[in-house]
Protein backbone atom coordinates (compact mmCIF):
# COMPACT_ATOMS: atom_id res chain seq x y z
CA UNK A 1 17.83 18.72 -15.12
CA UNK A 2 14.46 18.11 -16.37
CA UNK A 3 15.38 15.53 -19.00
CA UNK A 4 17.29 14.07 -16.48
CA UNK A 5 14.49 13.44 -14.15
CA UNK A 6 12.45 12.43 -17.20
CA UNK A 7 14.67 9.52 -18.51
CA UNK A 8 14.80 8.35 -14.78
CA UNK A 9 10.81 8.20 -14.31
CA UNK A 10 10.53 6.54 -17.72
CA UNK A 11 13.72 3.86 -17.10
CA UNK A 12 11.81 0.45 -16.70
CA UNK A 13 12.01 -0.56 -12.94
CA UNK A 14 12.53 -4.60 -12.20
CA UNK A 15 9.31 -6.74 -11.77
CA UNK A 16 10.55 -9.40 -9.42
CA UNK A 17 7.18 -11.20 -9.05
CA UNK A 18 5.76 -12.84 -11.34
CA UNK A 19 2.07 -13.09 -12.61
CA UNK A 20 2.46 -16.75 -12.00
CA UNK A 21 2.75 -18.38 -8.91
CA UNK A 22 1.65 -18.09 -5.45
CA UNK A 23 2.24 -16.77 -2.00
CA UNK A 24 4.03 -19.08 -0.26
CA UNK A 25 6.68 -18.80 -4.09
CA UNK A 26 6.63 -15.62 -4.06
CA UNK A 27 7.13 -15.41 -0.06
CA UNK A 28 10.41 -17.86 -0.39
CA UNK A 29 11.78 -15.93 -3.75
CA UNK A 30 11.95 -12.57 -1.71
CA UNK A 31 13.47 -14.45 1.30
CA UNK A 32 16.21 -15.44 -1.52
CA UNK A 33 16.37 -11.99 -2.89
CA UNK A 34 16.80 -9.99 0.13
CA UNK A 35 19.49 -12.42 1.53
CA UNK A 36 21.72 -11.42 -1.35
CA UNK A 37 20.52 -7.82 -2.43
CA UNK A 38 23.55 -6.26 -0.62
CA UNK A 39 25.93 -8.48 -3.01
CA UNK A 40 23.28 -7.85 -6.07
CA UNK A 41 23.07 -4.25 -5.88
CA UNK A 42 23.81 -2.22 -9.48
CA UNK A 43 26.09 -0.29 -9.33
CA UNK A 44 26.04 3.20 -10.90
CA UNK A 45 27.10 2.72 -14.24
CA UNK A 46 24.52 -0.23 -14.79
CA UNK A 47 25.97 -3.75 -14.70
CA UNK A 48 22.98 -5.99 -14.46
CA UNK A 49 23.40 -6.86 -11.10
CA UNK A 50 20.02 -6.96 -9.48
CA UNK A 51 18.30 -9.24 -13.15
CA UNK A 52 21.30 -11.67 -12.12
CA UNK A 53 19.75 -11.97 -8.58
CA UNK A 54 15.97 -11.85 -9.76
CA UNK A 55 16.96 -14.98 -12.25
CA UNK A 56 18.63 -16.62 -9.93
CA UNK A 57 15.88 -16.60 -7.42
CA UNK A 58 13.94 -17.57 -10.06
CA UNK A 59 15.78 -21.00 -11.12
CA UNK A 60 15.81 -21.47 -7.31
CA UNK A 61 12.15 -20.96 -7.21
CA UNK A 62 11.26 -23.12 -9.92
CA UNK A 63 13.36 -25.95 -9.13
CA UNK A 64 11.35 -26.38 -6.25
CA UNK A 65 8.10 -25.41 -6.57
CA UNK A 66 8.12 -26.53 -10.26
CA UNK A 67 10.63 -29.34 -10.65
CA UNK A 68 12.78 -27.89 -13.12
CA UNK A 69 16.17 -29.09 -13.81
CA UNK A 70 19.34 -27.03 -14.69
CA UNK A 71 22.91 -26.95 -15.38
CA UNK A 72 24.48 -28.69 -12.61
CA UNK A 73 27.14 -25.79 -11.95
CA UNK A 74 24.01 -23.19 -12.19
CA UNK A 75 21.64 -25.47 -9.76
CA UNK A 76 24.49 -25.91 -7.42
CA UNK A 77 25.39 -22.16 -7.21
CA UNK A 78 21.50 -21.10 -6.19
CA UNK A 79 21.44 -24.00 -3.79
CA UNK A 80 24.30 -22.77 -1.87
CA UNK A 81 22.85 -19.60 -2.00
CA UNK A 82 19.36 -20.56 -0.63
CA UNK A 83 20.67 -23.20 2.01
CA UNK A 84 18.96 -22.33 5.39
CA UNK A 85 15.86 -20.96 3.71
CA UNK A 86 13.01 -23.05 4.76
CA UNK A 87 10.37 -23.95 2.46
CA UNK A 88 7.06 -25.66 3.97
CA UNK A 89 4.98 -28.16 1.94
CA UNK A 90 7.12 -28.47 -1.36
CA UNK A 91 5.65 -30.89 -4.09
CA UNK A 92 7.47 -34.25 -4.78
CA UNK A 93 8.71 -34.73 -8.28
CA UNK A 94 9.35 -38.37 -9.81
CA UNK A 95 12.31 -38.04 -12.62
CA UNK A 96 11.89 -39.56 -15.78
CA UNK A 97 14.78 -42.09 -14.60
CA UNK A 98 12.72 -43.14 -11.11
CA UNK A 99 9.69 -43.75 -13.63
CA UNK A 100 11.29 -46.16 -15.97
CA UNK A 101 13.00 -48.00 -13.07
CA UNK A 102 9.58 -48.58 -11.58
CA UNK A 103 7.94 -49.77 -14.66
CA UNK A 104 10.98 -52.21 -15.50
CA UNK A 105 10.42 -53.38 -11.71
């Protein structure tokens, strides 16, 4: 009973948010998370369910806000999962590919 409620208080408790980053990140990662937290939820036993969901709101998060790139099958997946989620003012990011076609211009 006690040790129970020990190893409980001590078990490390997800960190969604990040030192880095701000607000308006932060405001659009926990629009992400809460959207699927009923389907992320761990179940009893463990499973890893809810660091899935924080890491996949992150890869959402910094594909946008950062210009990241992914696995297609992995950026595809978080893009489905954050399509209707509307994010104001998001940088623009040139690709390596647009730069060189403008300098051979």
């Amino acid at each position: 009973p006690v040790s129970a409620a020990l190893a409980v208080q001590s078990t490390p408790t997800p960190q969604p948010r990040q030192a880095a980053g701000g607000q308006k990140q932060w405001k659009a990662r926990m629009e992400f998370i809460l959207r699927h937290l009923p389907d992320y939820r761990d179940p009893p036993d463990g499973g890893g369910r809810l660091d899935q969901l924080l890491s996949l709101s992150m890869v959402w998060a910094n594909h946008l806000f950062l210009g990241c790139s992914y696995n297609k099958d992995l950026l595809d997946k978080v893009m489905e999962m954050a399509d209707g989620i509307e994010v104001e003012d998001l940088p623009q990011f040139t690709t390596r590919s647009e730069l060189m076609k403008k300098h051979q211009s």
